[in-house]
C-alpha atoms as a PDB file:
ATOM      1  CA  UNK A   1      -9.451  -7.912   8.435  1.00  0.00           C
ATOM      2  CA  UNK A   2     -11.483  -6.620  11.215  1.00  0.00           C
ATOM      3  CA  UNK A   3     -15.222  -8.286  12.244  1.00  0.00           C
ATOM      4  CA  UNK A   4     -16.894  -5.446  10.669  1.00  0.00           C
ATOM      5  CA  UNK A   5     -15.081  -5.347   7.489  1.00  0.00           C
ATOM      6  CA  UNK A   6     -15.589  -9.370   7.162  1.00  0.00           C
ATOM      7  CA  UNK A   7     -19.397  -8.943   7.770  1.00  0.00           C
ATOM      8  CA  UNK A   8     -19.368  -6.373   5.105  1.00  0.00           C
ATOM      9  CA  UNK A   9     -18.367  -8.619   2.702  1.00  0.00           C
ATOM     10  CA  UNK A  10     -20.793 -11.194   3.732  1.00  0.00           C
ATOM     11  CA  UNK A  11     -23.417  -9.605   2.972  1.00  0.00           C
ATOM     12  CA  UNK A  12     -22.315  -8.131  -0.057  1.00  0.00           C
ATOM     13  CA  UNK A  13     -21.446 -11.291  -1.143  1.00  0.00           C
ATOM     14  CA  UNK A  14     -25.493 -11.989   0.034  1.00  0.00           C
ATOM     15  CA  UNK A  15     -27.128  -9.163  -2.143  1.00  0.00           C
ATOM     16  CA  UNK A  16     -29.013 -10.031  -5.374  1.00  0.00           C
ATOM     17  CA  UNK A  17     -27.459  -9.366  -8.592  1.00  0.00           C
ATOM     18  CA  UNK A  18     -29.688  -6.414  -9.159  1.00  0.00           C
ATOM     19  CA  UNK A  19     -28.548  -4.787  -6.144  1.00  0.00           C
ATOM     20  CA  UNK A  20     -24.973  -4.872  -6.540  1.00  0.00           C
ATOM     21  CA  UNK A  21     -24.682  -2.026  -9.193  1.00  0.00           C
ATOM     22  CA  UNK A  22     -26.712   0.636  -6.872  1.00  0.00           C
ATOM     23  CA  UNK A  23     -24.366  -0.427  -3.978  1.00  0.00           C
ATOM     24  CA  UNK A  24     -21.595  -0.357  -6.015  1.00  0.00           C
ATOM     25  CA  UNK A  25     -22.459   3.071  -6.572  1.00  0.00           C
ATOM     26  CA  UNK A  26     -23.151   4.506  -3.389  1.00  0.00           C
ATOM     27  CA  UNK A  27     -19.639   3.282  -2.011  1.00  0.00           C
ATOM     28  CA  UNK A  28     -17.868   4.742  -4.727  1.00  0.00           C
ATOM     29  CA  UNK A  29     -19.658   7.838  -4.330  1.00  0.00           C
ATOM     30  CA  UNK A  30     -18.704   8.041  -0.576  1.00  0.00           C
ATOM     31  CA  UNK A  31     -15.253   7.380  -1.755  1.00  0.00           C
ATOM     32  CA  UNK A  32     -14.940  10.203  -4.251  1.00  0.00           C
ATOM     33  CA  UNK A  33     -16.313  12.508  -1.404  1.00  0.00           C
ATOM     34  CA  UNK A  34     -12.986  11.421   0.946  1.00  0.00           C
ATOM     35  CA  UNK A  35      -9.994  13.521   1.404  1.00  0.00           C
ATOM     36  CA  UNK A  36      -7.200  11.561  -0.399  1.00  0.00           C
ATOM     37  CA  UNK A  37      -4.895   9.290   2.136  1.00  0.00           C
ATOM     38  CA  UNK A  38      -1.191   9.559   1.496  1.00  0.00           C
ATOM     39  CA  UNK A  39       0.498   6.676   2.187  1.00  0.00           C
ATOM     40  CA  UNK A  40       3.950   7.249   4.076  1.00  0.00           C
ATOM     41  CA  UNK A  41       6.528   4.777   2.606  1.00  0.00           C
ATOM     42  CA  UNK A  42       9.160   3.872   5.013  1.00  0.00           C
ATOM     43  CA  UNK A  43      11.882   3.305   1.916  1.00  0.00           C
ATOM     44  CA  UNK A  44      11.302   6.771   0.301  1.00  0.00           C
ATOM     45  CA  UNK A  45      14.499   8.261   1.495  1.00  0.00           C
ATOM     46  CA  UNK A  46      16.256   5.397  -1.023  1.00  0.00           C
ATOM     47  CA  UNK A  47      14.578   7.460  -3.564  1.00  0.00           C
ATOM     48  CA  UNK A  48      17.225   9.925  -3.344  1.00  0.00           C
ATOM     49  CA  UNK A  49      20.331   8.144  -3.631  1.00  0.00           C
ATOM     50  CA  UNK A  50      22.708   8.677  -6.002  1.00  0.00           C
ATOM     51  CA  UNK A  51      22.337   7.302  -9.233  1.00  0.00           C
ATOM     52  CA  UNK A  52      24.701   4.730  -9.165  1.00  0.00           C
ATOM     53  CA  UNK A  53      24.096   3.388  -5.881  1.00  0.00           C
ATOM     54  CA  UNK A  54      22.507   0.197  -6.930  1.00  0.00           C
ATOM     55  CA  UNK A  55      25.611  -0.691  -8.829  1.00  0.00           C
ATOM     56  CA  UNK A  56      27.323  -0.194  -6.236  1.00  0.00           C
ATOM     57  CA  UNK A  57      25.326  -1.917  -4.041  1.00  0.00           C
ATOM     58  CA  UNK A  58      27.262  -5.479  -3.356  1.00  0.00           C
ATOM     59  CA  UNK A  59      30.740  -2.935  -2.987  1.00  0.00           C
ATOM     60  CA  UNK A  60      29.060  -1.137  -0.589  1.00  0.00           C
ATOM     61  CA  UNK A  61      27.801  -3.848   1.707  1.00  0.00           C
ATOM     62  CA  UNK A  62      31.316  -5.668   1.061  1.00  0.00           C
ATOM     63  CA  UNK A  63      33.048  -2.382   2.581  1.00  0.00           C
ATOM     64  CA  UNK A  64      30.160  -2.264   5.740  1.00  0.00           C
ATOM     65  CA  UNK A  65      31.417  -5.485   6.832  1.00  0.00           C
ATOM     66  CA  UNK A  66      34.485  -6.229   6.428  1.00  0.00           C
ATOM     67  CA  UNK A  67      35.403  -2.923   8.649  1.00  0.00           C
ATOM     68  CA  UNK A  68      33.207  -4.271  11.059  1.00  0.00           C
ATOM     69  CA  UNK A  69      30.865  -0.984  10.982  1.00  0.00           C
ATOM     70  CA  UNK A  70      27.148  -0.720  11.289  1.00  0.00           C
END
């Protein structure tokens, strides 16, 4: 967590009880107002497998290695 993030807390952490719900509001404001973040995951090409490759899964690895292959 960087400095800034961890001093953000702080003092959120600080504010009186009364102020959290207007703060609350004006951060989720400023997040509505964002362009969505896509987040790239690094395993999404094992989304299109073929559908029985978990089955065959242990077969597969078994066959990798024993040929000596990488």
């Amino acid at each position: 967590m960087s400095a800034t993030r961890d001093e953000l807390h702080h003092l959120v952490d600080e504010l009186a009880e009364t102020e959290v719900a207007p703060v609350l509001e004006i951060v989720r404001d400023r997040l509505a107002h964002q362009p969505e973040r896509r987040r790239r995951l690094s395993f999404s090409g094992l989304l299109r497998a073929e559908p029985d490759l978990a089955a065959r899964s242990e077969e597969i690895l078994r066959d990798k290695f024993a040929d000596g292959s990488e």
